[in-house]
Structure formats: C-alpha cells, structure tokens
Protein backbone atom coordinates (compact mmCIF):
# COMPACT_ATOMS: atom_id res chain seq x y z
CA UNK A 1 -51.39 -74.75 39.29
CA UNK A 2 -53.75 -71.73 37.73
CA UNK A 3 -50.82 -69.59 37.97
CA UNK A 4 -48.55 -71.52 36.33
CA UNK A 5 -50.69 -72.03 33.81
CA UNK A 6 -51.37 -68.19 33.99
CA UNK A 7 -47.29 -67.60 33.10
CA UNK A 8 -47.14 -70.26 30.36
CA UNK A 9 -50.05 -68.43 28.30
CA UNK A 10 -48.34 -64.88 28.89
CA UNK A 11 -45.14 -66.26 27.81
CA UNK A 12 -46.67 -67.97 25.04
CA UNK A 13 -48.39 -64.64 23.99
CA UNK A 14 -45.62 -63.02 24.36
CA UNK A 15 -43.76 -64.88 21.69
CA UNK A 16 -46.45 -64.95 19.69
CA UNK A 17 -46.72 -60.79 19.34
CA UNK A 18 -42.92 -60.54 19.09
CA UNK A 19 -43.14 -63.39 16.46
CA UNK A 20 -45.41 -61.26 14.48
CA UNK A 21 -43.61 -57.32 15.41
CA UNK A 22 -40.77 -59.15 13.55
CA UNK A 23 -42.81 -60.21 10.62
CA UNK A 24 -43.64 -56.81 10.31
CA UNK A 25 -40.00 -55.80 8.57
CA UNK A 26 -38.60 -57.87 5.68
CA UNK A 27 -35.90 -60.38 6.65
CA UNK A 28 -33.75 -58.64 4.77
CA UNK A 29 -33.91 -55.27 6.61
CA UNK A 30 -33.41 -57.12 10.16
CA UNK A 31 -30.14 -59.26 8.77
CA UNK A 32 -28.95 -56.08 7.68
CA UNK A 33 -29.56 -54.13 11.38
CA UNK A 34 -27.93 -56.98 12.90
CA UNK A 35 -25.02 -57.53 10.23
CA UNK A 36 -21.33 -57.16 11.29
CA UNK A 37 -20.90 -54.32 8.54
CA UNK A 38 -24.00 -52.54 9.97
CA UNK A 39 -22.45 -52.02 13.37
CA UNK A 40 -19.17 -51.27 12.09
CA UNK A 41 -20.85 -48.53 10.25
CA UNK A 42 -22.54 -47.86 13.33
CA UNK A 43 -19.31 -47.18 15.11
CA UNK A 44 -17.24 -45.22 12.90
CA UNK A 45 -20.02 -42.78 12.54
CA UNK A 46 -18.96 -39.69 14.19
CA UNK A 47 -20.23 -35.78 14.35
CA UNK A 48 -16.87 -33.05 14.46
CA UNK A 49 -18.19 -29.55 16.19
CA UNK A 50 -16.58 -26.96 13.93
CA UNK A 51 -15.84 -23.11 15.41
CA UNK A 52 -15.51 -20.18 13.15
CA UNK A 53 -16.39 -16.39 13.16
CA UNK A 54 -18.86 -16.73 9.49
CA UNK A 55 -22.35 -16.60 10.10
CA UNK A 56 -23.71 -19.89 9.33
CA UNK A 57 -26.03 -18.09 6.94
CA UNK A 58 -22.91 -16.48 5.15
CA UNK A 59 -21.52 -19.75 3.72
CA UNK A 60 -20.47 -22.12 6.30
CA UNK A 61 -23.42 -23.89 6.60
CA UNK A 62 -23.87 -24.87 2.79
CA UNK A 63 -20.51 -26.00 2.82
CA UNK A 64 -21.19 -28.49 5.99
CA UNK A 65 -24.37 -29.44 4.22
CA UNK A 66 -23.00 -30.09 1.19
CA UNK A 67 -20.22 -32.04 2.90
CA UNK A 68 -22.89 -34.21 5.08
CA UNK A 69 -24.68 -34.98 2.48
CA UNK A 70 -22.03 -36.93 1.01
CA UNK A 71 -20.49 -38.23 3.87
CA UNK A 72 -23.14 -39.48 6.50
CA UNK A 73 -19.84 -41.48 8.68
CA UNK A 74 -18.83 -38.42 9.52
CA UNK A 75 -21.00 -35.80 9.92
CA UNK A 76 -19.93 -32.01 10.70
CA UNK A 77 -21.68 -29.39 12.94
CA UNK A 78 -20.81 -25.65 12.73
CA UNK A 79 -20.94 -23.10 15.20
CA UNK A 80 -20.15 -19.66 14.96
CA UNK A 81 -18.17 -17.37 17.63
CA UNK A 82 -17.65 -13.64 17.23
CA UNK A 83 -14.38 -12.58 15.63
CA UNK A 84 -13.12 -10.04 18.59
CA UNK A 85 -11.14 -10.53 22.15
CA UNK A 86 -14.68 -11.76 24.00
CA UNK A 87 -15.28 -13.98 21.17
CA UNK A 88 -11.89 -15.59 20.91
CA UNK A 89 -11.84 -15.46 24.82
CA UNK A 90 -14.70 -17.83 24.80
CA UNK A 91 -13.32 -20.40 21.74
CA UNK A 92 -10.23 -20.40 24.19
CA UNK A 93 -12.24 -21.02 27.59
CA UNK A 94 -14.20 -23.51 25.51
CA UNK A 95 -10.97 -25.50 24.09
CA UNK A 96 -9.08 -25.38 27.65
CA UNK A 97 -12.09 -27.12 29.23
CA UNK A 98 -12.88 -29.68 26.31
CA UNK A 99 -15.84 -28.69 25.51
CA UNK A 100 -15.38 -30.72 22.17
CA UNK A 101 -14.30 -28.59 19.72
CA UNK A 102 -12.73 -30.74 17.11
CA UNK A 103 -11.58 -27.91 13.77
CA UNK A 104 -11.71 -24.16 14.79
CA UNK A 105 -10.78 -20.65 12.39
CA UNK A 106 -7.75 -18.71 13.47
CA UNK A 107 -8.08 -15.18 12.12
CA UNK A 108 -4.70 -13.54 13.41
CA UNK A 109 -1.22 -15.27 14.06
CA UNK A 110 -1.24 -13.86 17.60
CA UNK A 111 -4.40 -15.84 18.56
CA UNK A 112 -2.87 -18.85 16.88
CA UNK A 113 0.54 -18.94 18.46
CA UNK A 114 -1.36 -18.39 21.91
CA UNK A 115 -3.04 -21.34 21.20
CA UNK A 116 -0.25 -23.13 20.17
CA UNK A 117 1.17 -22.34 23.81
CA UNK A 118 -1.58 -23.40 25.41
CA UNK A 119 -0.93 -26.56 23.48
CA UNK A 120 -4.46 -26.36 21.57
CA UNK A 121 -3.49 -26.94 18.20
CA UNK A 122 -2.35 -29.92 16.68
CA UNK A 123 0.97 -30.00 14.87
CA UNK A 124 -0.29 -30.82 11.48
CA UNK A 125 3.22 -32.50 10.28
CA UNK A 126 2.08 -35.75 11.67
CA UNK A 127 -0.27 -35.74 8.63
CA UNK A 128 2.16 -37.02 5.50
CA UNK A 129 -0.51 -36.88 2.61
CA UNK A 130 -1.13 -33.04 1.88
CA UNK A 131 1.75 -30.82 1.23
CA UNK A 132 0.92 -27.42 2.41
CA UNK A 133 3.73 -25.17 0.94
CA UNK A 134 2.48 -26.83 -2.65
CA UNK A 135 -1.52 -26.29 -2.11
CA UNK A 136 -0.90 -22.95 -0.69
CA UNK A 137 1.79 -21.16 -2.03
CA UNK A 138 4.78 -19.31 -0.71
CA UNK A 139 2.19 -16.87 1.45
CA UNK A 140 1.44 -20.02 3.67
CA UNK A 141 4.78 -20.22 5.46
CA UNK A 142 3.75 -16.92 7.70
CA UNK A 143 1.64 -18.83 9.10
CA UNK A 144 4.38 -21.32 10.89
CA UNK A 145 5.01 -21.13 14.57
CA UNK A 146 7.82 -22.69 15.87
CA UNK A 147 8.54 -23.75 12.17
CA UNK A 148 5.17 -26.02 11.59
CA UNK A 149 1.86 -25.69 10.90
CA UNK A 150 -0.71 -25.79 13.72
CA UNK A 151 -3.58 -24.28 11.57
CA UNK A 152 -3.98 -24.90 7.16
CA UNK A 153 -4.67 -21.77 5.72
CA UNK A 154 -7.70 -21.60 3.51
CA UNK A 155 -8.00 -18.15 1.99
CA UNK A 156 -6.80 -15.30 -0.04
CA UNK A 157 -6.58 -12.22 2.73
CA UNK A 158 -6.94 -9.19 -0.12
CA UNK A 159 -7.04 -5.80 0.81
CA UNK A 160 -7.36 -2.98 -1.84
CA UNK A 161 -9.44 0.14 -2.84
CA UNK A 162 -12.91 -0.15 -3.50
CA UNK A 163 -13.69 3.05 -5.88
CA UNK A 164 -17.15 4.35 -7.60
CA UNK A 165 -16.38 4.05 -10.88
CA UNK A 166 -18.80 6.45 -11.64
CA UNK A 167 -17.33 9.01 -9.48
CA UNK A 168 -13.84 8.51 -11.49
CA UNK A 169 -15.81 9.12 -14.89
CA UNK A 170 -17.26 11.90 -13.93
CA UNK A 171 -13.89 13.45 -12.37
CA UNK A 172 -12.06 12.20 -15.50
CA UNK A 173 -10.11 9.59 -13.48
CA UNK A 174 -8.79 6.14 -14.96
CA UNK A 175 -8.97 3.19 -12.64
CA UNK A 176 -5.84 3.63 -11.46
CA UNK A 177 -2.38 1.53 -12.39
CA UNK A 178 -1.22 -1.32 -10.39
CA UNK A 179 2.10 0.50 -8.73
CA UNK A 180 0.10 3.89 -8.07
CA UNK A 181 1.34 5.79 -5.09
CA UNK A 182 0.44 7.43 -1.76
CA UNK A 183 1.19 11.04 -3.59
CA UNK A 184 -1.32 9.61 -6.85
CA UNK A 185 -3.94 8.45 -4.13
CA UNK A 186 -3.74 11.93 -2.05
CA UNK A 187 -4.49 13.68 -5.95
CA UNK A 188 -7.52 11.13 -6.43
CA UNK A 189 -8.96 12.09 -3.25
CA UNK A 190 -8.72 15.60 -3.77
CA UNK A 191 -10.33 15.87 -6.90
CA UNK A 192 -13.14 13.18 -6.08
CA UNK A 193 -14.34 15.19 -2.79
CA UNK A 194 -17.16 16.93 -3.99
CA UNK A 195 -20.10 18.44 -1.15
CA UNK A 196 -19.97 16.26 1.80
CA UNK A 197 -18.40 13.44 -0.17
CA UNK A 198 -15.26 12.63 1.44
CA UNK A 199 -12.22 11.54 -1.30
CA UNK A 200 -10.90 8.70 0.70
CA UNK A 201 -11.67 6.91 3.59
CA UNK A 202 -10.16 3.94 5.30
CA UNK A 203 -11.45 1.22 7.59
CA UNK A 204 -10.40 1.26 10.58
CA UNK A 205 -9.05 -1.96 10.71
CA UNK A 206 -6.83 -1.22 7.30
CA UNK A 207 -4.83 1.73 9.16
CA UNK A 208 -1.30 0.16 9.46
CA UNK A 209 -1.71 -0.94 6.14
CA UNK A 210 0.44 1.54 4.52
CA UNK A 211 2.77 1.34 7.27
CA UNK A 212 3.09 -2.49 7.63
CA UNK A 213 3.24 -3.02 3.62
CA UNK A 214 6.76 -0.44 4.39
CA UNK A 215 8.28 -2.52 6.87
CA UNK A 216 7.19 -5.57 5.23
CA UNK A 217 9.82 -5.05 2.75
CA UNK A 218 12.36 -3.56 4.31
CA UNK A 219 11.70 -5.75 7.31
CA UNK A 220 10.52 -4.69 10.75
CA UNK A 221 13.67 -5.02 12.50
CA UNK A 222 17.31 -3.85 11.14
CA UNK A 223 20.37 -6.26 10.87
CA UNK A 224 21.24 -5.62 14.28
CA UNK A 225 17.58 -6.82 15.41
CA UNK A 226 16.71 -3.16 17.15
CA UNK A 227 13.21 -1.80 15.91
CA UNK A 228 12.56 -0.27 11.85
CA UNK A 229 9.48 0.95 12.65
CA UNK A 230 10.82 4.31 11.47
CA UNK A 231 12.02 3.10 8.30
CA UNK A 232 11.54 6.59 6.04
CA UNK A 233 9.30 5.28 3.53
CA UNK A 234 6.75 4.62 6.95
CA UNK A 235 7.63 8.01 7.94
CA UNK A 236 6.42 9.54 4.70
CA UNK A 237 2.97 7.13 5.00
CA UNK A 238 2.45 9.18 8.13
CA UNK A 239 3.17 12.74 6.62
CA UNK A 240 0.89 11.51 3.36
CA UNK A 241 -2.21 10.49 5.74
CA UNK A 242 -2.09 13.87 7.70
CA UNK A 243 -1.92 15.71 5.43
CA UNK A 244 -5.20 14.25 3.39
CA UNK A 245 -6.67 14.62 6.96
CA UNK A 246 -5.72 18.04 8.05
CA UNK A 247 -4.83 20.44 5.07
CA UNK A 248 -6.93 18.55 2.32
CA UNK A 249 -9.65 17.35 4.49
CA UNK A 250 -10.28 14.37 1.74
CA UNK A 251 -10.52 11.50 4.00
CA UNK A 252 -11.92 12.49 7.71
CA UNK A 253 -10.21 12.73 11.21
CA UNK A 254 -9.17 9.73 12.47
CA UNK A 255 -10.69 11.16 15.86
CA UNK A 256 -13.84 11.87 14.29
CA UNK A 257 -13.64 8.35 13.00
CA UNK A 258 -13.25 6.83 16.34
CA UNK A 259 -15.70 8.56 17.89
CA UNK A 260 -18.64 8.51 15.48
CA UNK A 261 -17.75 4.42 15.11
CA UNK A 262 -17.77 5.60 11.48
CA UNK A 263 -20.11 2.82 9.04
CA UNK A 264 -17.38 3.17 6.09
CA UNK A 265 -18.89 0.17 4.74
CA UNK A 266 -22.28 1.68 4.01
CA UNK A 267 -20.46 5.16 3.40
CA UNK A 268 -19.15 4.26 0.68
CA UNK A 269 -22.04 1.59 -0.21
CA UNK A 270 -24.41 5.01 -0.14
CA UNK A 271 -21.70 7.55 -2.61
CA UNK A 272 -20.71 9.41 0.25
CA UNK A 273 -17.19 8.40 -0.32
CA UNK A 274 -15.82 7.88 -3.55
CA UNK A 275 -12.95 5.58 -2.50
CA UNK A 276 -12.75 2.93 0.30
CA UNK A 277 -9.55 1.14 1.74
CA UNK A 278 -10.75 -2.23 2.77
CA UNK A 279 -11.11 -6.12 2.20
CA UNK A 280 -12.96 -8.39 0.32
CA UNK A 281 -15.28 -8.82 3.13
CA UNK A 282 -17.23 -5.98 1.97
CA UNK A 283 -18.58 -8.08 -0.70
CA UNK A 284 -20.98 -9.63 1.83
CA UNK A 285 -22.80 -5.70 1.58
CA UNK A 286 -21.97 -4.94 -1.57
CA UNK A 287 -23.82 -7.93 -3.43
CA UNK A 288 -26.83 -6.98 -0.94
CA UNK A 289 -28.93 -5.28 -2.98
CA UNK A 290 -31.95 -4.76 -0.81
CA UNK A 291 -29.92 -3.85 2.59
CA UNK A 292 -27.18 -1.47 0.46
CA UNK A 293 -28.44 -0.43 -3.03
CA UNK A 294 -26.64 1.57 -5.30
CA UNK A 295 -26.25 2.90 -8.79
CA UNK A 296 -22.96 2.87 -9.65
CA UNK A 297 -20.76 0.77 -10.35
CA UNK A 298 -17.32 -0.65 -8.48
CA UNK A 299 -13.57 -0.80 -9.64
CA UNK A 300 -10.51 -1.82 -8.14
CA UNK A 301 -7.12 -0.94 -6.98
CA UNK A 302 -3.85 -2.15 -5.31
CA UNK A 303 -3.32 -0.19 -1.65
CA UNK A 304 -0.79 2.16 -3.30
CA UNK A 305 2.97 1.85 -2.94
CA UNK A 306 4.33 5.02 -0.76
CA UNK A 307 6.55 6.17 -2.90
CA UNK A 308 7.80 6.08 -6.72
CA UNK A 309 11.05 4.50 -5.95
CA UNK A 310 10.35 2.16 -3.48
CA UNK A 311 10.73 -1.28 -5.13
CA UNK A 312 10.79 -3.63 -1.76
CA UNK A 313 6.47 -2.72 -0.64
CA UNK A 314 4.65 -5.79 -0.05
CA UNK A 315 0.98 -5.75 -0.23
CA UNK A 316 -1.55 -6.21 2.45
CA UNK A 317 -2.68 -9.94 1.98
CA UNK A 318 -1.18 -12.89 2.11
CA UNK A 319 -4.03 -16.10 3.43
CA UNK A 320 -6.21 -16.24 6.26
CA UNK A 321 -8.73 -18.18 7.85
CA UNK A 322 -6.40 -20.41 9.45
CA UNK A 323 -8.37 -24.12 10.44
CA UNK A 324 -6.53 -25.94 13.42
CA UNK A 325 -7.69 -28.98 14.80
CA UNK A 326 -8.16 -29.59 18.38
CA UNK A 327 -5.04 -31.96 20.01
CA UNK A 328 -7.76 -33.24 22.29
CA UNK A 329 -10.75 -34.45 20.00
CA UNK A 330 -11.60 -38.27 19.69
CA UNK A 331 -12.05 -37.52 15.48
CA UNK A 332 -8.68 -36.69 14.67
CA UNK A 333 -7.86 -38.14 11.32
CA UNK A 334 -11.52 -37.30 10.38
CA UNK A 335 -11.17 -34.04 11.04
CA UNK A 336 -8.25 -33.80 8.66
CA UNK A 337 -10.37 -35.41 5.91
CA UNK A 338 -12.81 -32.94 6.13
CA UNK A 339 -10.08 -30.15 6.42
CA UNK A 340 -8.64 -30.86 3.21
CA UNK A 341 -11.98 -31.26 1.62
CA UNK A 342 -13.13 -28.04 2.79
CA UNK A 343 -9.25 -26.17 1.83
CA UNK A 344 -9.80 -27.70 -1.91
CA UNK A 345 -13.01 -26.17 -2.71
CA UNK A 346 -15.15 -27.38 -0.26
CA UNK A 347 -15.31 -23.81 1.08
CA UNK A 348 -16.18 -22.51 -2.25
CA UNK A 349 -19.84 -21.11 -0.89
CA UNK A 350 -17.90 -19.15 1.10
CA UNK A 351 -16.83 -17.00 -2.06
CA UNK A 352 -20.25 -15.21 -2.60
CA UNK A 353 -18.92 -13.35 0.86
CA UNK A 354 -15.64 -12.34 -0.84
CA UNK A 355 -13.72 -15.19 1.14
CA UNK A 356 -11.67 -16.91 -1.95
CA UNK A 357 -10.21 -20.16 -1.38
CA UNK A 358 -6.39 -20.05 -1.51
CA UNK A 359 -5.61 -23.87 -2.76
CA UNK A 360 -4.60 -24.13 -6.14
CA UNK A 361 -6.72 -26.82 -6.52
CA UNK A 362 -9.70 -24.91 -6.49
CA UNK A 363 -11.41 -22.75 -9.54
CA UNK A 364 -10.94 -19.70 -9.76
CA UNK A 365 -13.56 -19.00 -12.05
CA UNK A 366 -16.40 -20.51 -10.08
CA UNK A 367 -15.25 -18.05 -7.25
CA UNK A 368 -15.44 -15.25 -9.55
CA UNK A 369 -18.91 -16.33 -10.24
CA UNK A 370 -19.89 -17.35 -7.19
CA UNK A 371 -18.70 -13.85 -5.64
CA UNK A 372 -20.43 -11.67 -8.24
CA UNK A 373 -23.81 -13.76 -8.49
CA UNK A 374 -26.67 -11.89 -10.70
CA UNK A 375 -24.16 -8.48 -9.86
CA UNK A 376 -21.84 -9.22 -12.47
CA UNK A 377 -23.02 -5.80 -14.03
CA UNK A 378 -22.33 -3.55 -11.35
CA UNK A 379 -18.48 -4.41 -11.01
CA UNK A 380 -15.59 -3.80 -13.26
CA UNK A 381 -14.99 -6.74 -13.82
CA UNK A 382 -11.34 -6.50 -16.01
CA UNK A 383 -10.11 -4.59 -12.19
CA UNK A 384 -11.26 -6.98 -9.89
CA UNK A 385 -9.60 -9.77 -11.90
CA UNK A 386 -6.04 -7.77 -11.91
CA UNK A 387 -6.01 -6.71 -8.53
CA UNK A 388 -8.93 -9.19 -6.02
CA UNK A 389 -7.40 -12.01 -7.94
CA UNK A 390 -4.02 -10.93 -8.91
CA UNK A 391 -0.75 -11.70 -7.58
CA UNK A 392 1.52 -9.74 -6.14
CA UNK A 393 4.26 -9.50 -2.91
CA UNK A 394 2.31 -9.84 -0.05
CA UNK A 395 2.99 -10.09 3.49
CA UNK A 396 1.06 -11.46 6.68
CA UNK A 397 0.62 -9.16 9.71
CA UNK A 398 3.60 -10.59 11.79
CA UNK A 399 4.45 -7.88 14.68
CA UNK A 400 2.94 -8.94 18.13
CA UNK A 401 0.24 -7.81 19.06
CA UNK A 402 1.36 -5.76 22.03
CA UNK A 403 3.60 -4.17 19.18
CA UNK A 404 0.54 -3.39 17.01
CA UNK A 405 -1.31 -1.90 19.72
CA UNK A 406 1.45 -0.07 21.10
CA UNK A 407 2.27 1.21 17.52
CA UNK A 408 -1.74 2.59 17.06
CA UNK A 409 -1.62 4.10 20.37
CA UNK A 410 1.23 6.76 18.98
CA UNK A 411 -0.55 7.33 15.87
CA UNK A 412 -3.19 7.76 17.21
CA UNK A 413 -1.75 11.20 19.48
CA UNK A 414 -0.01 12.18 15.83
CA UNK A 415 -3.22 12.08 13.96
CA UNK A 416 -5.10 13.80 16.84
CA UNK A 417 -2.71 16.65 17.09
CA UNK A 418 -1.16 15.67 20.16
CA UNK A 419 2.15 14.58 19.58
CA UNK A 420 4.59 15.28 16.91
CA UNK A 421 5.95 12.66 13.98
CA UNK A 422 9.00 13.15 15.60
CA UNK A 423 7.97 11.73 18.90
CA UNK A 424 5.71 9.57 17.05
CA UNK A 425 8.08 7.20 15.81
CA UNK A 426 10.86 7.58 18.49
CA UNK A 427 8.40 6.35 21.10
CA UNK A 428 7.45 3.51 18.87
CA UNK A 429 10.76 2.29 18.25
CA UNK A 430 11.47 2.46 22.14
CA UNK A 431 8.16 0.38 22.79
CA UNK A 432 8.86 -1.79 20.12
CA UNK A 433 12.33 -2.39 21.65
CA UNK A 434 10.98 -2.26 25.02
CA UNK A 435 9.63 -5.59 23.29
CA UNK A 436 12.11 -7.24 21.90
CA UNK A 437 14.55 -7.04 24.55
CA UNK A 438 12.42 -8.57 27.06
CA UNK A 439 11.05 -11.40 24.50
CA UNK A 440 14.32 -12.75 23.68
CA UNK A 441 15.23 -16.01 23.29
C-alpha cells in the first residue's frame, strides 16, 4: 500500500515539474514548435555540399554566406578540391561512391564529358525555366556534350597580356592595338628586355594558346575530317615562339621553364618581365599588395593574332567554371535554385579574384569594382575595359585531352632542340589521327 502510494506522489510530481518546464516558454512559442507549418518547415530544410577548386577564402564562401543568410530552407556548404588530376581524381572517387555531393565546378570539357560517361551529371534540359543559350551567350554551346548541358557555365574564361605599363613608357611603347600580331609582340619583347628582364614570358598553362586560337578558326580538322593541326598560320606560331626563345632570347627556354617550375606570376608581379601571357586569375596576386607589391602600373592586351592577314583567329576564352549537379543527390530542384542564383550574380564575390560572371544578368560594373577594390590606381583602367571585358571571337579548348597532351609532347622536343618543325607537326597530325580513327563513331 506504501508503494503505491510511493508511485502516485512521483507521478504526481512528475506532472507537476513538467507542468511548470512548460510554463517556462510562452504558449505561443510551444503552438508554434508543434504547428503543422513548423514541421513542414522542418522538413523541407535541407543542406547541398558544394565542390569547387576556389579557396573558400577566395570568394566562395561569401557567396554561400550571403546565400544562407537569405535562405535558411536550404542551406549550402562549400568544399574545396584541388584543380589538378589527384584533385579531380578524388571529386570523381567521391561522386562514384555518393559521398553526397549535390553541385560541383567543372574546369575543362574533358573532365566534364568523363563525367557525363560515368553518368554523374545531370542533364540540365529537364529544367524548363532558365534558358542557357540566352543568359550565356553564343560561347556557352562549347560546353554541350552529346548536344545538352550537363554543367551551366558561370564565367568569362579571359586570357590576354598583362604588361608594365611603366616599362612601355619608358621604351616608348603604346598599349598595344586590339588585332596586334605575333611579329608586333616578338618587336615588344625585344625592345622591353632590358638586364635580366626578360621581354615576354608565358604561363605555362597559356602555351597552345597561339596555336589553338589558329585552329580555332580554321577548325582543327579539314573537310575530309583528317587532322589541321598543321594549318600554316600554327606553323608560323611555332617559328615566331622559337625564335623569341633562341635568337632573341626575350622570353626564356621553355626547358628552362620546366625545369626551374618558373613563378611567372610573381615574375612579372616583381618587374622582372615586362609582359605576361596569362588569365584573369592573376588578379588574385596582383590586388595583393602585401604578398606582391609593386610600383607600376598594369595594362592590357588581346593574345595577338599570328599574322596580319589572318581574319578567321579566335581568342583564348570563351566561359568556364562549369556547375553540374549530381544525378544522385536527394536536393535536386534545390540545387538548381541555388545554381541560378549563384550564375546571376550570386557569384559576384568571386570577381575580386578576376573570376567575372558570364550571365548577362549580372553588372558589369560592380565586377569591375569589385575586381579592382582600393587598386583602381594601379591599373589602366580604359585597357582592361577593351580587352578583360571586351568581346571578341572566342573559342573553348575542344581537342581531347590525349590530343592536347600528345600535341605538347612534340613541342616540347621542337622547343628543346630535339626535333625539327618539320617532324614537329607531321608527328602531331599522325597522333592526332592516330585519334580520330580509333574514336569514331
């Protein structure tokens, strides 16, 4: 009878301190907790995992802060990967396996038509509200495999010449005209080396540049579909580049350039050389101040046309930063809410690191702001408008990349001395064909 008693008074307490842990929050606040809408909220809440190859620091994170802030149903995580073959080895591993990836950056089309093989990129036609080709501009259809989009380009891929301005005064040099040539850049670089300054020099990654914006044109295969990849105008890129190598010694070796893993960024960040072939990613140093000063100031110019007559040279370019979502994640249709946020101006932190947003929905003169920050001063301004942010014929690295890599590997032995132009170009065209007649269709 005691312990019954005993269990009454517990339970009775026990309603009692429940009664009053309740009392504790307003009525209000628990009708709400409990309320339909609440747990409908509740549910549609969802966090996407977003891959790409920026630095958080660099951009990407503002932008998903800027975009949770404003959207706490669904909320977005970033995560960076490394932009080269172990990198993109491990966004693949990590997309196979479903490691729940929801939106990830293609950089190259090779990477994304692999993926689109390995069936990890959702064909974005299912989506009927957002018409790519409109947003994005002609430039957006080399990015179509298979004829669709798997991936929304986001950004202007720009590559030009970064020159000291201040090195051009004091050689007597105007910032050169839009349709300058190979021959007018080989005369810059003579006159601008000066000591151990070299004229010229070209990142690495910008090599085929001059070759690729030849072909471009006139197309990388002939009517008959057999390799152009000696196309004259790409022979005379080749004789052009030697020759500013070997006999003029204005831009270096590309063998010493290999070797030394060249820093052509800071070279030409630190005046010791007066012109740089590159992309806008070298804003990211060049508006560093502390890390990369300098006193001088920076002009722009188109990569130069090879020759006078050529009329057909497309310009190294076209977009980039290619966003696919995963076929496989849960957050599908949220994911393409955020990706058409983020492709409309969403991405616009991303500017102050040279990466301008390609939609023609977003401002143009914010990114211009955005890019040149408390440097405005230090650029020339009028160039980088006319060629950073001009428009021109611009092509999309297309080849394969077993093409590309068997292309560098024979420029490479003509550059070094080992093998002649002649065999240079014959042994490219038999690779390249080597190619094409085992990938046919």
């Amino acid at each position: 009878m005691m312990n019954m008693k005993k269990t009454t008074l517990s339970l009775l307490s026990a309603a009692v301190v429940l009664g009053v842990t309740a009392g504790c929050g307003s009525s209000g606040e628990n009708a709400a907790k409990n309320s339909p809408a609440a747990s409908s909220e509740a549910k549609k809440a969802v966090t996407l995992t977003m891959w790409g190859g920026v630095p958080a620091e660099a951009g990407p994170q503002l932008v998903v802060d800027n975009w949770n802030a404003k959207n706490p149903d669904i909320q977005v995580k970033y995560e960076r990967f490394v932009n080269d073959d172990a990198g993109n080895l491990k966004l693949d591993t990590a997309l196979t396996t479903n490691q729940g990836i929801d939106l990830y950056v293609n950089y190259t089309l090779s990477f994304l038509s692999k993926r689109v093989d390995a069936g990890t990129a959702l064909d974005l036609s299912e989506f009927k509200d957002y018409n790519i080709d409109d947003k994005m501009g002609t430039d957006a259809k080399d990015w179509k495999v298979k004829d669709k989009y798997y991936g929304l380009p986001t950004k202007k891929n720009v590559s030009f010449v970064w020159l000291n301005k201040n090195a051009l005064d004091e050689a007597g040099l105007a910032v050169p005209a839009l349709d300058w040539t190979m021959a007018d850049l080989q005369q810059y670089a003579t006159k601008l080396k000066k000591g151990t300054r070299w004229g010229f020099t070209e990142h690495i990654s910008g090599y085929p540049n001059f070759f690729d914006g030849a072909n471009a044109g006139a197309g990388f295969t002939k009517a008959d579909g057999t390799s152009n990849l000696d196309e004259p105008t790409v022979r005379k890129a080749y004789e052009v580049m030697f020759d500013m190598m070997h006999n003029d010694k204005s831009m270096p070796l590309l063998g010493e350039q290999m070797t030394s893993k060249m820093p052509t960024d800071s070279m030409f960040l630190k005046g010791e050389t007066a012109m740089l072939g590159a992309g806008e990613f070298i804003f990211r140093s060049s508006n560093n101040m502390k890390d990369f000063p300098r006193d001088f100031k920076i002009a722009f110019a188109t990569v130069p046309k090879v020759t006078k007559e050529q009329s057909n040279f497309k310009y190294p370019g076209g977009l980039g930063d290619v966003i696919s979502i995963n076929p496989n994640s849960k957050n599908k249709e949220q994911a393409w809410k955020f990706l058409k946020w983020y492709a409309d101006g969403g991405m616009m932190p991303l500017a102050a690191g040279g990466r301008i947003p390609s939609s023609k929905d977003a401002n143009v003169e914010e990114a211009i702001k955005l890019l040149l920050g408390d440097n405005e001063k230090t650029y020339d301004v009028d160039s980088l408008k006319k060629v950073v942010f001009g428009k021109f014929p611009t092509f999309t690295a297309t080849l394969p990349q077993q093409v590309v890599d068997a292309r560098r590997e024979e420029y490479e032995k003509y550059f070094l001395k080992a093998q002649s132009l002649d065999d240079t170009l014959k042994n490219s065209v038999k690779r390249h064909n080597d190619y094409l007649s085992k990938n046919k269709k």
